[in-house]
Protein backbone atom coordinates (compact mmCIF):
# COMPACT_ATOMS: atom_id res chain seq x y z
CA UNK A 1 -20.07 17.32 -3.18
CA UNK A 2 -20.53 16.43 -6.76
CA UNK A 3 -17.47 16.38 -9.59
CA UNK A 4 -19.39 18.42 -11.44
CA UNK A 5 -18.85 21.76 -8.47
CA UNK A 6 -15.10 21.56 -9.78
CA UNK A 7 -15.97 22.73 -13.21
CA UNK A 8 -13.56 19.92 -15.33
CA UNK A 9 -13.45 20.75 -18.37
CA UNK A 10 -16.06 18.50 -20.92
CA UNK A 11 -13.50 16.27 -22.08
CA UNK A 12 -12.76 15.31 -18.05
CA UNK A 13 -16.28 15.41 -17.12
CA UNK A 14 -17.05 12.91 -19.77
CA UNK A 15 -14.67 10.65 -18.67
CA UNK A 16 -15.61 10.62 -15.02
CA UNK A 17 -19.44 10.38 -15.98
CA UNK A 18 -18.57 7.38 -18.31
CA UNK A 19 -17.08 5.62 -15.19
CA UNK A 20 -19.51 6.65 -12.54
CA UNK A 21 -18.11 9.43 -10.51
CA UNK A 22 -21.06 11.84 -9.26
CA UNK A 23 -19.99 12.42 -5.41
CA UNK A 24 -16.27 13.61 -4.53
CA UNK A 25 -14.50 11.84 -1.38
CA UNK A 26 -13.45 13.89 1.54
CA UNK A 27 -10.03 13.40 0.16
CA UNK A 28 -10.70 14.45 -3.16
CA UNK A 29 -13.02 17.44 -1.95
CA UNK A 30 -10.29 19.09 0.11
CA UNK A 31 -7.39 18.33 -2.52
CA UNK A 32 -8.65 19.62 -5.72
CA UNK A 33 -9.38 22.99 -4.73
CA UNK A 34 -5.56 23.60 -3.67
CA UNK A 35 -4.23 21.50 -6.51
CA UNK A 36 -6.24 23.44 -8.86
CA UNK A 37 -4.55 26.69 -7.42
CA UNK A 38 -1.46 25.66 -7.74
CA UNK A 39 -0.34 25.07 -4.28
CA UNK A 40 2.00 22.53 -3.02
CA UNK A 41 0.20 20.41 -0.83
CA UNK A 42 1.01 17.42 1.90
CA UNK A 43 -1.97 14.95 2.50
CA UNK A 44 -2.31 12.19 5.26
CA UNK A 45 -4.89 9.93 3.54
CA UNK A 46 -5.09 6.25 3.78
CA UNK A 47 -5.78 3.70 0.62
CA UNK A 48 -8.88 3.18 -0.46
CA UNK A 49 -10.04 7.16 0.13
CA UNK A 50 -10.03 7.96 -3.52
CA UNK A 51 -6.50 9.95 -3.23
CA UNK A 52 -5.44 8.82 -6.58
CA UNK A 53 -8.48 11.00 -8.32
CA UNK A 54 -7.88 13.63 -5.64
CA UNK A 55 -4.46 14.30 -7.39
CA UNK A 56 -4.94 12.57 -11.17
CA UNK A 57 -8.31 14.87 -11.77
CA UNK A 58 -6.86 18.75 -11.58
CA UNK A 59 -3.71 17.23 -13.11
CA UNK A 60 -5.77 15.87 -15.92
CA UNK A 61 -7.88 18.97 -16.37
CA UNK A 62 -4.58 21.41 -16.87
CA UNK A 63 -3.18 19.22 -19.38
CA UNK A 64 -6.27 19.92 -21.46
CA UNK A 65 -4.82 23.29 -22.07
CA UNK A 66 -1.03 22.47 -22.74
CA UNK A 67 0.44 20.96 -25.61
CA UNK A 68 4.06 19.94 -25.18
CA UNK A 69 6.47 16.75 -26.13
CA UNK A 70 7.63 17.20 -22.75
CA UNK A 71 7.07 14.93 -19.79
CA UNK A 72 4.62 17.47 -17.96
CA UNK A 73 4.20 15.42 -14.32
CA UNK A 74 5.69 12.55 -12.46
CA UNK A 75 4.45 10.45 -9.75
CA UNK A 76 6.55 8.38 -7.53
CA UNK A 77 5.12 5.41 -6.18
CA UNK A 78 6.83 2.42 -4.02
CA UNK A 79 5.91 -0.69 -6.31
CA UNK A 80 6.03 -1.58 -9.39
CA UNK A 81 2.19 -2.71 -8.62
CA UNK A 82 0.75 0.42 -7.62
CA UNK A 83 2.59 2.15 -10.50
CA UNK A 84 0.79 -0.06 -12.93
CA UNK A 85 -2.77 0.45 -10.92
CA UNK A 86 -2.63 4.37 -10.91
CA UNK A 87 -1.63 4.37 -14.25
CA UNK A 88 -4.85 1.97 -15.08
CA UNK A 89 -6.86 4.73 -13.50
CA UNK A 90 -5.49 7.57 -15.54
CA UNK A 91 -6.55 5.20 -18.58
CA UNK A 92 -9.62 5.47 -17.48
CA UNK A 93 -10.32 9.49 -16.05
CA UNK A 94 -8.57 10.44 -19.64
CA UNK A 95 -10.45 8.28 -22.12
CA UNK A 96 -11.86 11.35 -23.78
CA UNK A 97 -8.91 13.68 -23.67
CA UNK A 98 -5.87 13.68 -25.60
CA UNK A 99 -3.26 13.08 -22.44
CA UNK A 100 -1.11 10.67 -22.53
CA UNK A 101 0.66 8.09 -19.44
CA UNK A 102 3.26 5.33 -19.06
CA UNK A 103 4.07 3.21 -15.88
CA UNK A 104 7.94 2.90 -15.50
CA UNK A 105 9.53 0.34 -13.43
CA UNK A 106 12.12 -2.53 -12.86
CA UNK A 107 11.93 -6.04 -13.87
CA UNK A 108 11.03 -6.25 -17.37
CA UNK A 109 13.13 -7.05 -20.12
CA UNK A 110 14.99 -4.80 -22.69
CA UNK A 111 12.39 -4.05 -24.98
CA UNK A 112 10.29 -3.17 -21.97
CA UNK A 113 12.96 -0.36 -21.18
CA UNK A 114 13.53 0.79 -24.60
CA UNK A 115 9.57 1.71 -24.66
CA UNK A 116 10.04 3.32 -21.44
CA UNK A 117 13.27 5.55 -22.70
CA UNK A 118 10.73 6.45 -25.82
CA UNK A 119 8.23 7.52 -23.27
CA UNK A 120 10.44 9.46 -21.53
CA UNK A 121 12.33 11.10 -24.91
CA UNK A 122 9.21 11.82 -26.78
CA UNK A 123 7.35 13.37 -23.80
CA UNK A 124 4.41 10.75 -22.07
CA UNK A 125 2.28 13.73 -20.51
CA UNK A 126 2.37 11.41 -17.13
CA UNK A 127 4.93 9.09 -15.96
CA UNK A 128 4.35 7.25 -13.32
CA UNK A 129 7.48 5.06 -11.90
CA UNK A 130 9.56 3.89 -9.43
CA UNK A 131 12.21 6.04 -8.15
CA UNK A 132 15.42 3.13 -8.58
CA UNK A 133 13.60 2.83 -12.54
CA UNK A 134 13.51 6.46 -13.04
CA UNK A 135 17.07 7.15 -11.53
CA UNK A 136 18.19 4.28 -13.97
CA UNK A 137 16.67 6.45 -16.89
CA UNK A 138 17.95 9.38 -15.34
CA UNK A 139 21.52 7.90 -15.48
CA UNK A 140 21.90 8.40 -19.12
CA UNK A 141 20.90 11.83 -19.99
CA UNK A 142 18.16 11.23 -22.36
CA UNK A 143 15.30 12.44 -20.07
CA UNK A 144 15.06 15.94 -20.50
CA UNK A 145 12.75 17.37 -17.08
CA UNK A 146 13.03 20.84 -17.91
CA UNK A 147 8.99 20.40 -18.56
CA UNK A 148 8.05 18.97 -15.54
CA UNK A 149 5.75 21.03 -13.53
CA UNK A 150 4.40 18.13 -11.07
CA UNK A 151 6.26 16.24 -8.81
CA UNK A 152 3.83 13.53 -6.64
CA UNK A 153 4.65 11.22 -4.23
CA UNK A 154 2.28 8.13 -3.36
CA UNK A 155 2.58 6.27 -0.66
CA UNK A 156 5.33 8.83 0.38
CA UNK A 157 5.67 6.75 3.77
CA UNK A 158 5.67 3.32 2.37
CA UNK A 159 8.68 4.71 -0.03
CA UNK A 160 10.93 5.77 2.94
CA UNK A 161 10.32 2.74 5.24
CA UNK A 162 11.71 1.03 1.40
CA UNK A 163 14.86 3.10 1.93
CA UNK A 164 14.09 5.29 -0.77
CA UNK A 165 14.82 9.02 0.91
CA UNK A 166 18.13 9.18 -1.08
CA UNK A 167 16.30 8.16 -4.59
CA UNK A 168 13.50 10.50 -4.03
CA UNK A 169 15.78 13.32 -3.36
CA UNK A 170 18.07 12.51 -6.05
CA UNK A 171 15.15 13.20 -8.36
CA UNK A 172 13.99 15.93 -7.18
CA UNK A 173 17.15 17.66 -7.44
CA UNK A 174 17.05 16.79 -11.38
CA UNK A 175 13.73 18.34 -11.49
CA UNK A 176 12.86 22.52 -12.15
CA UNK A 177 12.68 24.60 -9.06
CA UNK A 178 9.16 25.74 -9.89
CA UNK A 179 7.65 22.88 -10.08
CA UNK A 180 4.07 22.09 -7.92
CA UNK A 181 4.78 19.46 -5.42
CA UNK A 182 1.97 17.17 -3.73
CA UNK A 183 2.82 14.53 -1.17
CA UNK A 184 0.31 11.80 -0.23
CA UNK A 185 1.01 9.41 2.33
CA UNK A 186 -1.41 7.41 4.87
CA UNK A 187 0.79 7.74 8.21
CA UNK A 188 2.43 11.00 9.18
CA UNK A 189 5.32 9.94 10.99
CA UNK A 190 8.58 12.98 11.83
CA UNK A 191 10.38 11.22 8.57
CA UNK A 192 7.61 12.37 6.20
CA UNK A 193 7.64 15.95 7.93
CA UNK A 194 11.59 15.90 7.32
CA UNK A 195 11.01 14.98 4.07
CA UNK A 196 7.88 17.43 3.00
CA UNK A 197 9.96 20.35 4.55
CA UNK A 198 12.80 19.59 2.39
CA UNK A 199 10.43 19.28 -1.49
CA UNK A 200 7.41 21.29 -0.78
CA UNK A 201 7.06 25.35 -0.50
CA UNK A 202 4.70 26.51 1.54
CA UNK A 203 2.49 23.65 1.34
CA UNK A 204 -1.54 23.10 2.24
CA UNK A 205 -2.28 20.44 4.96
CA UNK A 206 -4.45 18.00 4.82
CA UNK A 207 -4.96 15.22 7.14
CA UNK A 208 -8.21 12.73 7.23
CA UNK A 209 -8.52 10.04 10.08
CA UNK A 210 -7.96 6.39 9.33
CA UNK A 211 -11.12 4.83 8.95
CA UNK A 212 -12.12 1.95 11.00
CA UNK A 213 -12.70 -1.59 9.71
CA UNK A 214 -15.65 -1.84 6.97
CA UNK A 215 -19.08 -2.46 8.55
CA UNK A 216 -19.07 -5.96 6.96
CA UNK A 217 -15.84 -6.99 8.08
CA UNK A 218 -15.89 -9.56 10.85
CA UNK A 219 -12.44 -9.81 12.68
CA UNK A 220 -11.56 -12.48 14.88
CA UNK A 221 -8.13 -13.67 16.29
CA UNK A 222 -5.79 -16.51 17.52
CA UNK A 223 -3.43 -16.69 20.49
CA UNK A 224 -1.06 -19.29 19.07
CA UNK A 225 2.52 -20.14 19.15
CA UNK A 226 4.90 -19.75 16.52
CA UNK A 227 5.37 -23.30 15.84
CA UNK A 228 1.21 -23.75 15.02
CA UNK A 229 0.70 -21.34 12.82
CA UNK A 230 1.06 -23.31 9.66
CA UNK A 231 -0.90 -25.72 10.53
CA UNK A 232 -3.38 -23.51 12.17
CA UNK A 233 -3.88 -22.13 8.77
CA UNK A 234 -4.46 -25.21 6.95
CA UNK A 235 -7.33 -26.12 9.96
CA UNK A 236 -8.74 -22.49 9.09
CA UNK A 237 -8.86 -23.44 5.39
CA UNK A 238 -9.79 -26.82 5.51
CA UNK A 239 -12.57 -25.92 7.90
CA UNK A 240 -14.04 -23.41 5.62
CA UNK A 241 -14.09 -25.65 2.40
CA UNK A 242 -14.66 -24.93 -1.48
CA UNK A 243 -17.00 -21.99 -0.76
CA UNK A 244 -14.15 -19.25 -0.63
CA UNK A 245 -12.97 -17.99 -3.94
CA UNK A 246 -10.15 -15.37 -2.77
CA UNK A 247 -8.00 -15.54 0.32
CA UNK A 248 -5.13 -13.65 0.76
CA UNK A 249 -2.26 -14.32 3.72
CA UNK A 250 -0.11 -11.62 4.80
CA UNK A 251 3.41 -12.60 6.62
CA UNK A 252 5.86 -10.99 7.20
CA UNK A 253 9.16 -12.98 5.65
CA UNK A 254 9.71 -14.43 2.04
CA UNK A 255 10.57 -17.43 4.39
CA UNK A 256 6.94 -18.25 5.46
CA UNK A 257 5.32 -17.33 2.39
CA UNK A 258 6.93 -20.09 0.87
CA UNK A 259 6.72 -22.35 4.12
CA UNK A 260 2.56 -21.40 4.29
CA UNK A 261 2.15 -22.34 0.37
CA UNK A 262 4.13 -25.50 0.30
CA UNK A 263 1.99 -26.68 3.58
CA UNK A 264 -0.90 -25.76 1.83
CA UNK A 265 -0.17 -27.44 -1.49
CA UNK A 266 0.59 -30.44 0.05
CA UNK A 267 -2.94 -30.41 1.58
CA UNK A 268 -4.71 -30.19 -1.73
CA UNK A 269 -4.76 -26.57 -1.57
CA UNK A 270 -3.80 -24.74 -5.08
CA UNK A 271 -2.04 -21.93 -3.52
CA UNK A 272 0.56 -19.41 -4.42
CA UNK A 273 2.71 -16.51 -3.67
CA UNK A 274 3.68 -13.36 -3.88
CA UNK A 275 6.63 -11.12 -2.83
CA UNK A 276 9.89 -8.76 -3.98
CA UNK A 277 11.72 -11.86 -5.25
CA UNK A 278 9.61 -12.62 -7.81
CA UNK A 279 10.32 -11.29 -11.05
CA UNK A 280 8.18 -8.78 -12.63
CA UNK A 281 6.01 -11.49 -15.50
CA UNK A 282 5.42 -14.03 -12.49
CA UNK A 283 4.33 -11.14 -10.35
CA UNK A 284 1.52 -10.07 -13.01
CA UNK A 285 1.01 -13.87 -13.81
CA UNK A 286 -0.26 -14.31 -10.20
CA UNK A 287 -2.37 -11.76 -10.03
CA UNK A 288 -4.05 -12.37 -13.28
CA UNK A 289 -4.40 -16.05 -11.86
CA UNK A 290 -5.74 -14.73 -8.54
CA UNK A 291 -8.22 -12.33 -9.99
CA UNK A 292 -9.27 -15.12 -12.24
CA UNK A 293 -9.76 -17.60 -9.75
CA UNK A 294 -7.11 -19.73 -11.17
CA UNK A 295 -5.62 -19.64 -8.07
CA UNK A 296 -8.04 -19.57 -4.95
CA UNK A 297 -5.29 -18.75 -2.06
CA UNK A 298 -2.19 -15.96 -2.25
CA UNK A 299 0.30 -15.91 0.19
CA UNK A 300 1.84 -12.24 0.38
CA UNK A 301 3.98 -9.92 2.04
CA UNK A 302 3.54 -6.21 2.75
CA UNK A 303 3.71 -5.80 -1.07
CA UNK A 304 -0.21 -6.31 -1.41
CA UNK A 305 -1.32 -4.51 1.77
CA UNK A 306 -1.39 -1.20 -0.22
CA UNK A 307 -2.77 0.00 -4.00
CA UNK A 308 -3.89 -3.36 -5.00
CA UNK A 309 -7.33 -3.65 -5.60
CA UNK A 310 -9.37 -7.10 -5.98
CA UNK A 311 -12.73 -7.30 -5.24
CA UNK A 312 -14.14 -10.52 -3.82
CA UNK A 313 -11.64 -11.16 -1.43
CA UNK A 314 -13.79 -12.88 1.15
CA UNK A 315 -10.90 -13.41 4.45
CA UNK A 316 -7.72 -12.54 4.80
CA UNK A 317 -4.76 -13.89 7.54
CA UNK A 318 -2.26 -11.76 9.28
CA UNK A 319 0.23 -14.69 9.95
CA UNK A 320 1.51 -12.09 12.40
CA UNK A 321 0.54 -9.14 13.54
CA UNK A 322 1.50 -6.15 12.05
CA UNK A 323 4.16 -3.65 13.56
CA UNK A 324 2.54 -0.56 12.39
CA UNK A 325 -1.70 -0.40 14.39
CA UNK A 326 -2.56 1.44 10.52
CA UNK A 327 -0.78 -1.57 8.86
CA UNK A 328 -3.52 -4.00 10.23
CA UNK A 329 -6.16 -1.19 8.66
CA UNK A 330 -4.51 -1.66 5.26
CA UNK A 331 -3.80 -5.06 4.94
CA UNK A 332 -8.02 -6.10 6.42
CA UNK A 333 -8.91 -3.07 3.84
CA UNK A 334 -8.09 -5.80 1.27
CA UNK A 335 -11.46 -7.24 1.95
CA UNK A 336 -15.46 -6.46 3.06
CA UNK A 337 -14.71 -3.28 0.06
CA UNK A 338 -17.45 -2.13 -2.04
CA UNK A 339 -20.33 -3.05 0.54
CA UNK A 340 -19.60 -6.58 0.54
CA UNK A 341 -18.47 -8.64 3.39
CA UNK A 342 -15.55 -10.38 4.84
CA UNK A 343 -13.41 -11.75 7.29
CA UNK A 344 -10.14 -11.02 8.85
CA UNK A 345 -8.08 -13.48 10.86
CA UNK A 346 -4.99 -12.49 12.99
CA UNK A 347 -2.37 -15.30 15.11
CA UNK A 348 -1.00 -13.69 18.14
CA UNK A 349 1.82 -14.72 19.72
CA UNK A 350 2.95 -13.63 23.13
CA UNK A 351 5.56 -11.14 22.07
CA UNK A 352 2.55 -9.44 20.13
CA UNK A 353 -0.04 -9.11 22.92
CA UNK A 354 0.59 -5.05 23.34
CA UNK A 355 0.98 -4.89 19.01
CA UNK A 356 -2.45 -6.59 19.07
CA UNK A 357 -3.31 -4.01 22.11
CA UNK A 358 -2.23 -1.16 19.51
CA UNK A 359 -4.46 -1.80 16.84
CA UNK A 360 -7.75 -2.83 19.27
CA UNK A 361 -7.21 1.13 20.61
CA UNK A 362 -7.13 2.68 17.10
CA UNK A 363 -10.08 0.77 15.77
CA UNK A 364 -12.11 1.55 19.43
CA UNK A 365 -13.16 -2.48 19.34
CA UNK A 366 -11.93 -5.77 20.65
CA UNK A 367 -11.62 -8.40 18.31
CA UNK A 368 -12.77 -11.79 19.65
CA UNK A 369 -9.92 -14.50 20.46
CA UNK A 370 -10.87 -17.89 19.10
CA UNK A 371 -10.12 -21.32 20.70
CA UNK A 372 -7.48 -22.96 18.85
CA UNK A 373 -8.71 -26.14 17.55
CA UNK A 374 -9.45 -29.54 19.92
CA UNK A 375 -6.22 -30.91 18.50
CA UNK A 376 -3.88 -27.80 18.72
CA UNK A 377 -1.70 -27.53 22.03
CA UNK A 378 -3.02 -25.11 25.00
CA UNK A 379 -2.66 -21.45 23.31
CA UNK A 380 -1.05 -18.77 25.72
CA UNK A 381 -2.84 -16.41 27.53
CA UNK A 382 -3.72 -12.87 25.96
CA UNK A 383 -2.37 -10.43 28.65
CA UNK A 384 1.11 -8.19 28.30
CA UNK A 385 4.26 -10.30 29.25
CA UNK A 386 6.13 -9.34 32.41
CA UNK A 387 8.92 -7.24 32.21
CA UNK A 388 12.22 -9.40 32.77
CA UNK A 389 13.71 -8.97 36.50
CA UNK A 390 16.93 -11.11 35.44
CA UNK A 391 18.82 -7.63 35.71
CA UNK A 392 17.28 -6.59 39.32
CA UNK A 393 18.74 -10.40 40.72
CA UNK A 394 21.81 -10.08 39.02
CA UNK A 395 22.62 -6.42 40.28
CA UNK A 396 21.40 -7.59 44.26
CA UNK A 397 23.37 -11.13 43.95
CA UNK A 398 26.54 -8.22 43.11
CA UNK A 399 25.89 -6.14 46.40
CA UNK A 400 25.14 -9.34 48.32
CA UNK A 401 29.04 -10.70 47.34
CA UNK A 402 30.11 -7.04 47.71
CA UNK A 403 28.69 -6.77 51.37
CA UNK A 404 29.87 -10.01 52.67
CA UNK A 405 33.24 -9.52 51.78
């Protein structure tokens, strides 16, 4: 379906045609229509699907036809990092109208927050924050919301597994009654239903399938235990040479990102990391460094799997292998995007086996186990560990006792 079908106004239309859009996403084909009517609307859509122009677009268009010093529409997203991206993208759709955006969130310094508190007071069209930033804001009674009429939530799922139910409802609460609401999320577990009963009226559904793996992704994984991993992934690296320009680990602990980059570093590998403990300049420092191939290898948590977009990654590594089957989706997403093509690496351990299992089932394909290499200890075996019986002798060496006295 081309843009064009949802009759933008010219000022919109000039923007997408500037950047390339012609053909609409499934995402952004079923969403439009019901934002553009004014319905509230919950949508189970994973990254990478073009959601963000499913609900920036119609939002965009309206404001062509408003003029207010009021905040018009807010969108909630999880990190500080995805705040900044979708906000890049409205930069972009709105480069020929007269709308206005500004990405609030934590970590900056106090000039940073006095430009956000101007934002807020003199009426950005679109914020787009953090909900702990925008509570803090909220705190002092400077933000009047009597003119928002949008409420979004990205990543709605993402946000509660964060802890943030209380925060989002908190703001809602501040927020007018009529008000359209639109949540986006890319699992639909019973917390997200809970939580779209409780904002949205009467609400459209929308719900895509996860797509599989990119065509030119190759996936491959280790059985390995714990104790070889960080070496296994300096063998990987070492193997490979000079000829990658972007790798990105995923683990899942602050602990062994810094473990995995100090192992590396030591090998002659310039590597470095990423995670929630970082403060907000070194966070944008690394990616700037990563994108510019300052750095060549990033070490991450969960905080990259999601709304980060750099092109060129050529393999990612799942130290471990992710709780969640869609996780594994999102974080190998990072790589083989825009018709180019990559690889994704995952270490197994035996507690994993029926994780591993998971994901194989929802991407319909069996990923190849690798031998470890000739120097590496014997790997375990990739089959389902036995349920313990420990219990069962216990209980029978009780009724033995029991009987023979």
């Amino acid at each position: 379906m081309k843009f064009t079908k949802f009759k933008f106004g010219i000022e919109l239309q000039e923007g997408l045609d500037m950047m390339g859009f012609e053909e609409a996403t499934p995402i952004q084909e079923k969403a439009i229509p019901i934002i553009q009517n004014g319905k509230d609307l919950i949508a189970c859509a994973q990254t990478g699907t073009g959601k963000t122009a499913a609900f920036v677009l119609p939002i965009l268009d309206k404001l062509t036809n408003i003029e207010s010093n009021k905040v018009n529409t807010i969108i909630i997203a999880p990190t500080r990092e995805l705040a900044k991206q979708i906000d890049m993208q409205i930069e972009g759709f709105s480069y020929f109208t007269n709308s206005s955006s500004y990405p609030i969130y934590g970590g900056g310094t106090g000039i940073e927050f006095d430009n956000q508190k101007q934002a807020l007071k003199k009426g950005a069209d679109i914020i787009i924050c953090t909900p702990g930033r925008l509570l803090a804001h909220l705190d002092f009674n400077y933000f009047d919301t009597s003119g928002v009429k949008h409420f979004i939530l990205d990543e709605a799922d993402r946000m509660l597994d964060m802890g943030f139910y209380d925060d989002i409802m908190r703001i809602a609460n501040e927020l007018p009654k009529e008000r359209q609401n639109l949540l986006f999320s890319a699992t639909m577990p019973p917390k997200i239903r809970t939580l779209a009963t409780t904002i949205l009226k009467n609400p459209e559904s929308i719900s895509l399938a996860i797509s599989k793996p990119a065509e030119g992704l190759t996936q491959h994984a280790y059985m390995t235990h714990d104790n070889q991993k960080v070496m296994l992934v300096r063998e990987i690296l070492k193997a490979k040479g000079k000829d990658l320009s972007h790798v990105l680990i995923f683990a899942s602990s602050i602990k062994s990102v810094r473990e995995i980059k100090k192992t590396l570093n030591k090998a002659g590998m310039r590597a470095s990391e990423m995670h929630s403990s970082l403060n907000q300049e070194q966070r944008e420092q690394t990616i700037r460094d990563f994108k510019n191939k300052k750095i060549r290898i990033l070490v991450a948590t969960d905080i990259l799997s999601r709304g980060i977009d750099i092109k060129g990654i050529e393999l990612v590594i799942n130290y471990e292998v992710p709780n969640d089957a869609e996780d594994y989706v999102h974080r190998i997403g990072r790589t083989a995007r825009a018709d180019r093509t990559g690889e994704a690496i995952t270490f197994i351990n035996t507690k994993q086996v029926k994780n591993f299992m998971e994901i194989e089932k929802l991407i319909e394909k069996e990923v190849p186990k690798l031998n470890l290499p000739k120097n590496f200890e014997k790997a375990p075996e990739y089959k389902l560990l036995k349920k313990s019986n420990k219990k069962k002798k216990w209980n029978n060496k009780r009724k033995f006792k029991k009987k023979k006295t």
